[in-house]
C-alpha atoms as a PDB file:
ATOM      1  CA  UNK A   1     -10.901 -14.433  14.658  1.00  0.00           C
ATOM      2  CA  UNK A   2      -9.267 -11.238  16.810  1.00  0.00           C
ATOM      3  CA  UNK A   3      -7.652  -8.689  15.518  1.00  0.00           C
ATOM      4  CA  UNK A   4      -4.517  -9.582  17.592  1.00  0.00           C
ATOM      5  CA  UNK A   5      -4.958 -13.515  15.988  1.00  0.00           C
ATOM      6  CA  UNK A   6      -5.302 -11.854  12.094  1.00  0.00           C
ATOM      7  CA  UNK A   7      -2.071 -10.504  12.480  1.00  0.00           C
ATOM      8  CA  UNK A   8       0.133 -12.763  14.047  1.00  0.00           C
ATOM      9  CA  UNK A   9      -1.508 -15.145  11.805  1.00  0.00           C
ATOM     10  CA  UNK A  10      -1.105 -13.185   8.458  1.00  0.00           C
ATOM     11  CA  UNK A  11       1.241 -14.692   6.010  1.00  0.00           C
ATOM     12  CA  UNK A  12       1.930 -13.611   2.518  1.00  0.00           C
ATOM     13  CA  UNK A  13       1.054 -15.646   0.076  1.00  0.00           C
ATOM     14  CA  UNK A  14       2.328 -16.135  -3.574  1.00  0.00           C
ATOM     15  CA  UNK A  15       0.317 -18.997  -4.933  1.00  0.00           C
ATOM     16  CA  UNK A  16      -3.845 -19.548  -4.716  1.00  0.00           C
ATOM     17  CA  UNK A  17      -5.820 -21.808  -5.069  1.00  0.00           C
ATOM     18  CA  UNK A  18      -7.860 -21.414  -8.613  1.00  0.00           C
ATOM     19  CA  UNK A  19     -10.906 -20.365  -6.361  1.00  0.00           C
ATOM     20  CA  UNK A  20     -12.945 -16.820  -6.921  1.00  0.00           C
ATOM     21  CA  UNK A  21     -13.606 -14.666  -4.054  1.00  0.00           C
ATOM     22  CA  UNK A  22     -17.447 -13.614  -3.448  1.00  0.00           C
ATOM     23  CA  UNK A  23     -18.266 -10.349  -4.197  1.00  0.00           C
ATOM     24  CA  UNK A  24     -19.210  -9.454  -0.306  1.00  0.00           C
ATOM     25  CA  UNK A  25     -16.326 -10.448   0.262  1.00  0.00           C
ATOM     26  CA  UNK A  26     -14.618  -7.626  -1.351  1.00  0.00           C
ATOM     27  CA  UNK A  27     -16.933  -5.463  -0.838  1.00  0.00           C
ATOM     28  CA  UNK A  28     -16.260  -6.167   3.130  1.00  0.00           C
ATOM     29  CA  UNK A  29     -12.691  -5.234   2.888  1.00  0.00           C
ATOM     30  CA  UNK A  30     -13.156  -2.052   0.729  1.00  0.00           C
ATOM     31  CA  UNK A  31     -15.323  -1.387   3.823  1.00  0.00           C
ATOM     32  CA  UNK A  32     -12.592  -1.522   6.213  1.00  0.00           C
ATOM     33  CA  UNK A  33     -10.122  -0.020   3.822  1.00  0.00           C
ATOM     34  CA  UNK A  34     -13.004   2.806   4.255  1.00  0.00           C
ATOM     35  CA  UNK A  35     -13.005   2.731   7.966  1.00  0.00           C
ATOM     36  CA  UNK A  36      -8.774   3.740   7.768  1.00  0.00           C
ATOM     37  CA  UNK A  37      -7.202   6.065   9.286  1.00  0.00           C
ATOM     38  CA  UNK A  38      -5.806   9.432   6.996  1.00  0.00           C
ATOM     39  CA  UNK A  39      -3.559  12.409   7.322  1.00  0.00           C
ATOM     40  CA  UNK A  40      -5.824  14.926   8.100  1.00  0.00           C
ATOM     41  CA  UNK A  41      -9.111  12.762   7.357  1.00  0.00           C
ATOM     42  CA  UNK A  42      -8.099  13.483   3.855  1.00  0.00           C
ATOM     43  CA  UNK A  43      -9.054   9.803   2.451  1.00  0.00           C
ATOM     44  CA  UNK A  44      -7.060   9.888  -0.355  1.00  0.00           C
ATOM     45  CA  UNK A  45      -6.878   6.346  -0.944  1.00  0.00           C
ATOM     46  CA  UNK A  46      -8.026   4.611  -3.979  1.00  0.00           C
ATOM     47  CA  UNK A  47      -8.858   1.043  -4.490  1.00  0.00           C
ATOM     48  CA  UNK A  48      -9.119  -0.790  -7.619  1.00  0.00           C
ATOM     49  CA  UNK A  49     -10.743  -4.345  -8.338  1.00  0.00           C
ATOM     50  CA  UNK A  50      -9.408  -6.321 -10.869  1.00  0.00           C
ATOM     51  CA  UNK A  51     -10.609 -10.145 -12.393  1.00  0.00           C
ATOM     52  CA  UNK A  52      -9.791  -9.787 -15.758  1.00  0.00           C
ATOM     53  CA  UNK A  53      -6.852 -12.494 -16.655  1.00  0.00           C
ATOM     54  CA  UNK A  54      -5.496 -10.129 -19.221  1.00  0.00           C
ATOM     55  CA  UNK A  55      -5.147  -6.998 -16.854  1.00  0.00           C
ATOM     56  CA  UNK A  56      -3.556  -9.178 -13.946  1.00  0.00           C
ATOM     57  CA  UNK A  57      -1.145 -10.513 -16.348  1.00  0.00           C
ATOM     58  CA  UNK A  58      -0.251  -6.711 -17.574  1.00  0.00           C
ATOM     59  CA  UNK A  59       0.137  -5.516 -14.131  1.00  0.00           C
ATOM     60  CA  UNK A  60       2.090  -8.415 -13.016  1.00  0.00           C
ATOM     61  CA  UNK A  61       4.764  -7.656 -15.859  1.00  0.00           C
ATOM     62  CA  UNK A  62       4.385  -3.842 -14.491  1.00  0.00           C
ATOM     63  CA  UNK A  63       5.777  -5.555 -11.344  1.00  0.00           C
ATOM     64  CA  UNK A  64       9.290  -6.573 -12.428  1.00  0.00           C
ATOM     65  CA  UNK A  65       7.568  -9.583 -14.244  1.00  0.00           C
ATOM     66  CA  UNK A  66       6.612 -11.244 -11.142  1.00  0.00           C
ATOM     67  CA  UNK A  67       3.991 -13.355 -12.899  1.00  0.00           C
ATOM     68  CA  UNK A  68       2.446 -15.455  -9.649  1.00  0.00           C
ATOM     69  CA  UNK A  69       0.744 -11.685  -9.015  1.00  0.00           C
ATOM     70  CA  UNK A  70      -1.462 -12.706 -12.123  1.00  0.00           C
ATOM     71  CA  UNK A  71      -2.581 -15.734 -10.574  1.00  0.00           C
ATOM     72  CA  UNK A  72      -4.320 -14.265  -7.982  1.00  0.00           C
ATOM     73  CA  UNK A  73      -8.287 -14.351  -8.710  1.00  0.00           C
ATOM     74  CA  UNK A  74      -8.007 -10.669  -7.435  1.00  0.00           C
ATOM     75  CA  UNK A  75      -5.819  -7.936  -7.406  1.00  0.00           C
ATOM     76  CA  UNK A  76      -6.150  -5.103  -5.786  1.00  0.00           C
ATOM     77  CA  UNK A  77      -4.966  -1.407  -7.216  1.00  0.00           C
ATOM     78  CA  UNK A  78      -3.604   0.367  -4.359  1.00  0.00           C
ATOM     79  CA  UNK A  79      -3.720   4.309  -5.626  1.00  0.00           C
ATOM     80  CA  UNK A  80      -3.266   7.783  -4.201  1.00  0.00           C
ATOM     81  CA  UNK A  81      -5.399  10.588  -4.977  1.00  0.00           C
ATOM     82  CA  UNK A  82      -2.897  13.326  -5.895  1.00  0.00           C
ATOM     83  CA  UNK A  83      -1.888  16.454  -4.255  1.00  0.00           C
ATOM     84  CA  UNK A  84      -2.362  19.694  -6.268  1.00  0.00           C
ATOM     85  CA  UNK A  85       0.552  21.023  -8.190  1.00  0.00           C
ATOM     86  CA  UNK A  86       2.641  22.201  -5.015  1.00  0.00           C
ATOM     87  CA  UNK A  87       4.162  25.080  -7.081  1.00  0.00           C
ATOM     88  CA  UNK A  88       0.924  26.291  -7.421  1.00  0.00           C
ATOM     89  CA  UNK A  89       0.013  26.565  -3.600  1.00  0.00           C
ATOM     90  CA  UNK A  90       0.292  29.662  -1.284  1.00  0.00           C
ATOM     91  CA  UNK A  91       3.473  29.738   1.435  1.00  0.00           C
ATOM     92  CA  UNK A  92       1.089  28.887   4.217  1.00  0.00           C
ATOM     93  CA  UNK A  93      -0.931  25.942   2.681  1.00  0.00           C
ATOM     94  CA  UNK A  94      -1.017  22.823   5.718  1.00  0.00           C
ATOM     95  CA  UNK A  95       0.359  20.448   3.172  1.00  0.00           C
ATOM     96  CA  UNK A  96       3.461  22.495   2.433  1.00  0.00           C
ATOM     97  CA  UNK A  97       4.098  23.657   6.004  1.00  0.00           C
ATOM     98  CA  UNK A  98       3.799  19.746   7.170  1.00  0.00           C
ATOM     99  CA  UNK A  99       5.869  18.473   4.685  1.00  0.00           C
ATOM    100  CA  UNK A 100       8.526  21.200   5.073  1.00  0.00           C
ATOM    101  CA  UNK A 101       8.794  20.183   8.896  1.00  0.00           C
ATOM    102  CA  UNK A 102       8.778  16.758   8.228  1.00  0.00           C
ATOM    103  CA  UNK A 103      11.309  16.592   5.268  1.00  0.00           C
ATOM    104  CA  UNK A 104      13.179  19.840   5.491  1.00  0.00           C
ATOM    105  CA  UNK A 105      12.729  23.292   3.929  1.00  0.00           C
ATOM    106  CA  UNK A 106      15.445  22.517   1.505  1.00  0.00           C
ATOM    107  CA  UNK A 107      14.983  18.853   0.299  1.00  0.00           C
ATOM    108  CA  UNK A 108      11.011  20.298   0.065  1.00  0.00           C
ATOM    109  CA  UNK A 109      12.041  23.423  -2.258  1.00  0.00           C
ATOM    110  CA  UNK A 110      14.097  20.747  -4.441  1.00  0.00           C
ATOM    111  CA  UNK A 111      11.047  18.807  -4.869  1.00  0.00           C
ATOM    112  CA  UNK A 112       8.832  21.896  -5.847  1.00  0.00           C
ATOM    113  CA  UNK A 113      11.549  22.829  -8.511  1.00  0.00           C
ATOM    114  CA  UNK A 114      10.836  18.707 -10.354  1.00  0.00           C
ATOM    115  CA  UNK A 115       9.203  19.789 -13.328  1.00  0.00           C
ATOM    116  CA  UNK A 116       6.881  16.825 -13.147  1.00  0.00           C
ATOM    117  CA  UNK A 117       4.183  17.273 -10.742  1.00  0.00           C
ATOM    118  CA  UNK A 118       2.672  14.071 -10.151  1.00  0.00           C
ATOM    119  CA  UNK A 119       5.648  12.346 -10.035  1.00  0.00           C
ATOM    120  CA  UNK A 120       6.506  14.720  -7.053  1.00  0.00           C
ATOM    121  CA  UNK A 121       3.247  14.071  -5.048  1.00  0.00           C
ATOM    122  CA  UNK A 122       3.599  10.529  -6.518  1.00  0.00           C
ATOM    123  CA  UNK A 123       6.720  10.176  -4.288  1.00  0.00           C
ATOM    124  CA  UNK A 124       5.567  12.520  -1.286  1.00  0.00           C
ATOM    125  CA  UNK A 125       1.953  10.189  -1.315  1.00  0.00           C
ATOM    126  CA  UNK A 126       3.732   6.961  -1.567  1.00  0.00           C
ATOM    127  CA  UNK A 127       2.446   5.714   1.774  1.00  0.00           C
ATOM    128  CA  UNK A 128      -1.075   6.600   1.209  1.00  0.00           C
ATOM    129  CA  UNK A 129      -2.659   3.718   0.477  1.00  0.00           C
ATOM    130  CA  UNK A 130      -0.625   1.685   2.895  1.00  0.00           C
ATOM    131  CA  UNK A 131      -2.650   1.729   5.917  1.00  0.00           C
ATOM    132  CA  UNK A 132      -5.904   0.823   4.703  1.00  0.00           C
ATOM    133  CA  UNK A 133      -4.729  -1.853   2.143  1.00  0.00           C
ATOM    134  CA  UNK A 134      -2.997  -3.328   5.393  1.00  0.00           C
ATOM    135  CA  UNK A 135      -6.695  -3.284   6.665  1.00  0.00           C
ATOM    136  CA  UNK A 136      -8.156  -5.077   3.856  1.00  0.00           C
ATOM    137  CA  UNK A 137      -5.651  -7.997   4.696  1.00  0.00           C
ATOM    138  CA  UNK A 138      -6.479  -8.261   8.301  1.00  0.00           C
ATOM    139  CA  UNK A 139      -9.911  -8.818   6.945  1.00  0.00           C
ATOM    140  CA  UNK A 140      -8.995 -11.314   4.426  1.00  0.00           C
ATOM    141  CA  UNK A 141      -7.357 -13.508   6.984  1.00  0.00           C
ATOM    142  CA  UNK A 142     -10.778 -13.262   9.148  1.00  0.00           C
ATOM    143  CA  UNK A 143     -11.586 -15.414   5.632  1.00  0.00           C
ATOM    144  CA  UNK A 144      -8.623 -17.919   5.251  1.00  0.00           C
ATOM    145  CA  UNK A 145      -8.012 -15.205   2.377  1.00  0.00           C
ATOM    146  CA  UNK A 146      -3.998 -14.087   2.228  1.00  0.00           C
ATOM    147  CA  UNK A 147      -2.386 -11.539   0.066  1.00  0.00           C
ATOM    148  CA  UNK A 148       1.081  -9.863  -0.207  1.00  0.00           C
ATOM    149  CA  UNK A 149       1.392  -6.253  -0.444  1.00  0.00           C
ATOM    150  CA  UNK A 150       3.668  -5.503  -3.613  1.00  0.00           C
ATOM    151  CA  UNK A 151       6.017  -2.142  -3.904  1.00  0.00           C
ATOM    152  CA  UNK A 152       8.214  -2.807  -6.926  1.00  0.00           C
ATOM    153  CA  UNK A 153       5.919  -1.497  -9.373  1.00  0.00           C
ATOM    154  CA  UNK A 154       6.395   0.515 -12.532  1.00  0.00           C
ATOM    155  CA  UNK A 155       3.668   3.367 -11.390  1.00  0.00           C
ATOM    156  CA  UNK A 156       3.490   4.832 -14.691  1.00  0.00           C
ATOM    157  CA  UNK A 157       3.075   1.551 -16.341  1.00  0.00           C
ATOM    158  CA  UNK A 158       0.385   0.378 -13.847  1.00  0.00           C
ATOM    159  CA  UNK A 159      -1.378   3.730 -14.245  1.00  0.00           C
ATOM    160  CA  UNK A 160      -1.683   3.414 -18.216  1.00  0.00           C
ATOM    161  CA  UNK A 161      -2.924   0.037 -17.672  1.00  0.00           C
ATOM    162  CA  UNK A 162      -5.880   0.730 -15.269  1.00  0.00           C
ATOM    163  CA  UNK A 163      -6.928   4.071 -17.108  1.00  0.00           C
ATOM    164  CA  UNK A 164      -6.466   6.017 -14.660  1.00  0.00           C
ATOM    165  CA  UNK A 165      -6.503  10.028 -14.360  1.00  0.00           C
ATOM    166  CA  UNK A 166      -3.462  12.300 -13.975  1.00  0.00           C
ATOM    167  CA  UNK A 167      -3.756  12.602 -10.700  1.00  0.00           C
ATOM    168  CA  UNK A 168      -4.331   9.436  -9.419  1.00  0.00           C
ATOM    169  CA  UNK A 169      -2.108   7.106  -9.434  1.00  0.00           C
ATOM    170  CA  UNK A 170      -1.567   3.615  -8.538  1.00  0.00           C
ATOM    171  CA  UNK A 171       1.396   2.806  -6.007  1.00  0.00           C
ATOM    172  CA  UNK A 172       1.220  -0.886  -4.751  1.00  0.00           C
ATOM    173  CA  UNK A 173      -0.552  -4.363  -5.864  1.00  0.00           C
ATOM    174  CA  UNK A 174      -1.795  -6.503  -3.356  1.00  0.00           C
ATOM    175  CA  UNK A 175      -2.822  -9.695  -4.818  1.00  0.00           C
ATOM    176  CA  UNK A 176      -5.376 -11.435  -2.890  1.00  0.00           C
ATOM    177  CA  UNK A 177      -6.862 -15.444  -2.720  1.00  0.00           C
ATOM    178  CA  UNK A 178      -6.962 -18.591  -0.902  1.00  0.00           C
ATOM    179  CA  UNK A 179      -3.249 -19.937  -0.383  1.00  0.00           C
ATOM    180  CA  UNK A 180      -2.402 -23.256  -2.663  1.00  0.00           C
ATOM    181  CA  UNK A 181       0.013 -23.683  -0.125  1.00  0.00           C
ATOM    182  CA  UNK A 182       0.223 -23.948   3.808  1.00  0.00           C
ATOM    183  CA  UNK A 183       2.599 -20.927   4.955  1.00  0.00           C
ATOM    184  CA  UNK A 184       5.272 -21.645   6.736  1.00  0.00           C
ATOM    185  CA  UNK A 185       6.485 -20.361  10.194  1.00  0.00           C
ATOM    186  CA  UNK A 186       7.560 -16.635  10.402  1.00  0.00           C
ATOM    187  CA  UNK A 187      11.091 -15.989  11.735  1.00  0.00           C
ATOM    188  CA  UNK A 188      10.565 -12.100  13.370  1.00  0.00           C
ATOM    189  CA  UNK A 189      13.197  -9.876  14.814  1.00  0.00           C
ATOM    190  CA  UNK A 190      13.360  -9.996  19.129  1.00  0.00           C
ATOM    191  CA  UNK A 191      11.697  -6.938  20.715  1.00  0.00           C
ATOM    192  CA  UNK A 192      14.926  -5.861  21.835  1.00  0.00           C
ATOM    193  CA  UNK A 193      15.678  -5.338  17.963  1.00  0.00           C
ATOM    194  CA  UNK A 194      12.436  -3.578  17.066  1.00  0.00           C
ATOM    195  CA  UNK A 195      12.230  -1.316  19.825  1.00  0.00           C
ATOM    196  CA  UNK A 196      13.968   0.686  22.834  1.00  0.00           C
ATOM    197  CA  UNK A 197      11.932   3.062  25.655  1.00  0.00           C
ATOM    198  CA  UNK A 198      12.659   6.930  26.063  1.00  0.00           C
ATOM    199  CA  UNK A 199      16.131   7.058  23.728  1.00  0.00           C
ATOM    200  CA  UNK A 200      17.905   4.788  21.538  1.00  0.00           C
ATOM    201  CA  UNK A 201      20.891   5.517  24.238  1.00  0.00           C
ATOM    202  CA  UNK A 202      19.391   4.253  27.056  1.00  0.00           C
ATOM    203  CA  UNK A 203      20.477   0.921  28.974  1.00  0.00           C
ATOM    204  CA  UNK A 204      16.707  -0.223  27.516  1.00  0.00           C
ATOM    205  CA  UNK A 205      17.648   0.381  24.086  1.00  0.00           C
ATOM    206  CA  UNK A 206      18.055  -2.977  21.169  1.00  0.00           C
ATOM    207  CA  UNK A 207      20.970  -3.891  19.860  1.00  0.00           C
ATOM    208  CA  UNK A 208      23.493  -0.683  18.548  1.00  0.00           C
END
């Protein structure tokens, strides 16, 4: 299978089949997940694997109660590796300066003055393990393996439940097996939605 045929192929599935996935498996797509590009080749992306019935089912009811996430055979931990406390950092430190560009020098100092830490970087990270968990599913489909990425998430919750440190946290689930079911067709937005050339003003923009 191509790259280009993994994606528009992808679906995401919500019920499996009850069938395990082999170890090399997931070892292959922790390998791509490796292989992802990182802001500032600074690979903070964590990955946990977890089979136990009794952990899927606690991190399923850590996502809104969504209880099909348990019935994957695997789910996958999609974590951050923490900043540093900000406040601590020097005027000049590349995180701060990037982040102050990118969000604003004000909306950045409001941030700083959150008395929780890792809930700041929590929120500033969020998109960390994105990219590379969005590799691992390319790969799976190479394998007739789907999975859905999954955002609403109590972080905290999922945290406690995986042990993790204080500063690591996980952000996303991404559930991962054999679909029970066939997927259905994908209805997608025209290109003249998703995209325009040069400005959005221009006679070659999508739809105002």
């Amino acid at each position: 299978m191509t790259v280009q045929e993994a994606i528009l192929l992808r679906r995401s599935a919500r019920s499996y089949e009850k069938r395990d996935i082999a170890p090399e498996i997931i070892e292959e797509l922790l390998r791509m997940a490796q292989a992802a590009p990182s802001g500032g080749n600074s690979q903070q992306h964590v990955f946990g694997i977890v089979r136990d019935s009794e952990r899927r089912a606690a991190l399923a009811r850590a996502a809104g109660g969504q209880m099909w996430i348990a019935s994957a055979p695997v789910l996958i931990a999609c974590c951050a590796r923490l900043d540093e406390d900000w406040r601590t950092l020097p005027e000049d430190d590349f995180g701060l300066r990037v982040n102050r560009l990118r969000f604003g020098a004000g909306f950045l100092q409001h941030l700083l003055a959150y008395p929780n830490w890792q809930e700041t970087a929590a929120f500033v990270d969020n998109a960390v393990p994105l990219i590379p968990a969005e590799h691992m599913v390319l790969a799976a489909k190479a394998h007739g393996i789907e999975g859905c990425i999954v955002g609403l998430l109590d972080v905290q919750a999922a945290s406690r439940i995986l042990e993790l440190p204080e500063n690591i946290r996980c952000l996303y689930l991404l559930p991962l097996g054999y679909p029970a079911e066939k997927p259905g067709e994908k209805t997608v937005k025209s290109l003249e939605e998703l995209s325009f050339y040069e400005t959005y003003q221009t006679e070659h923009r999508g739809r105002t």
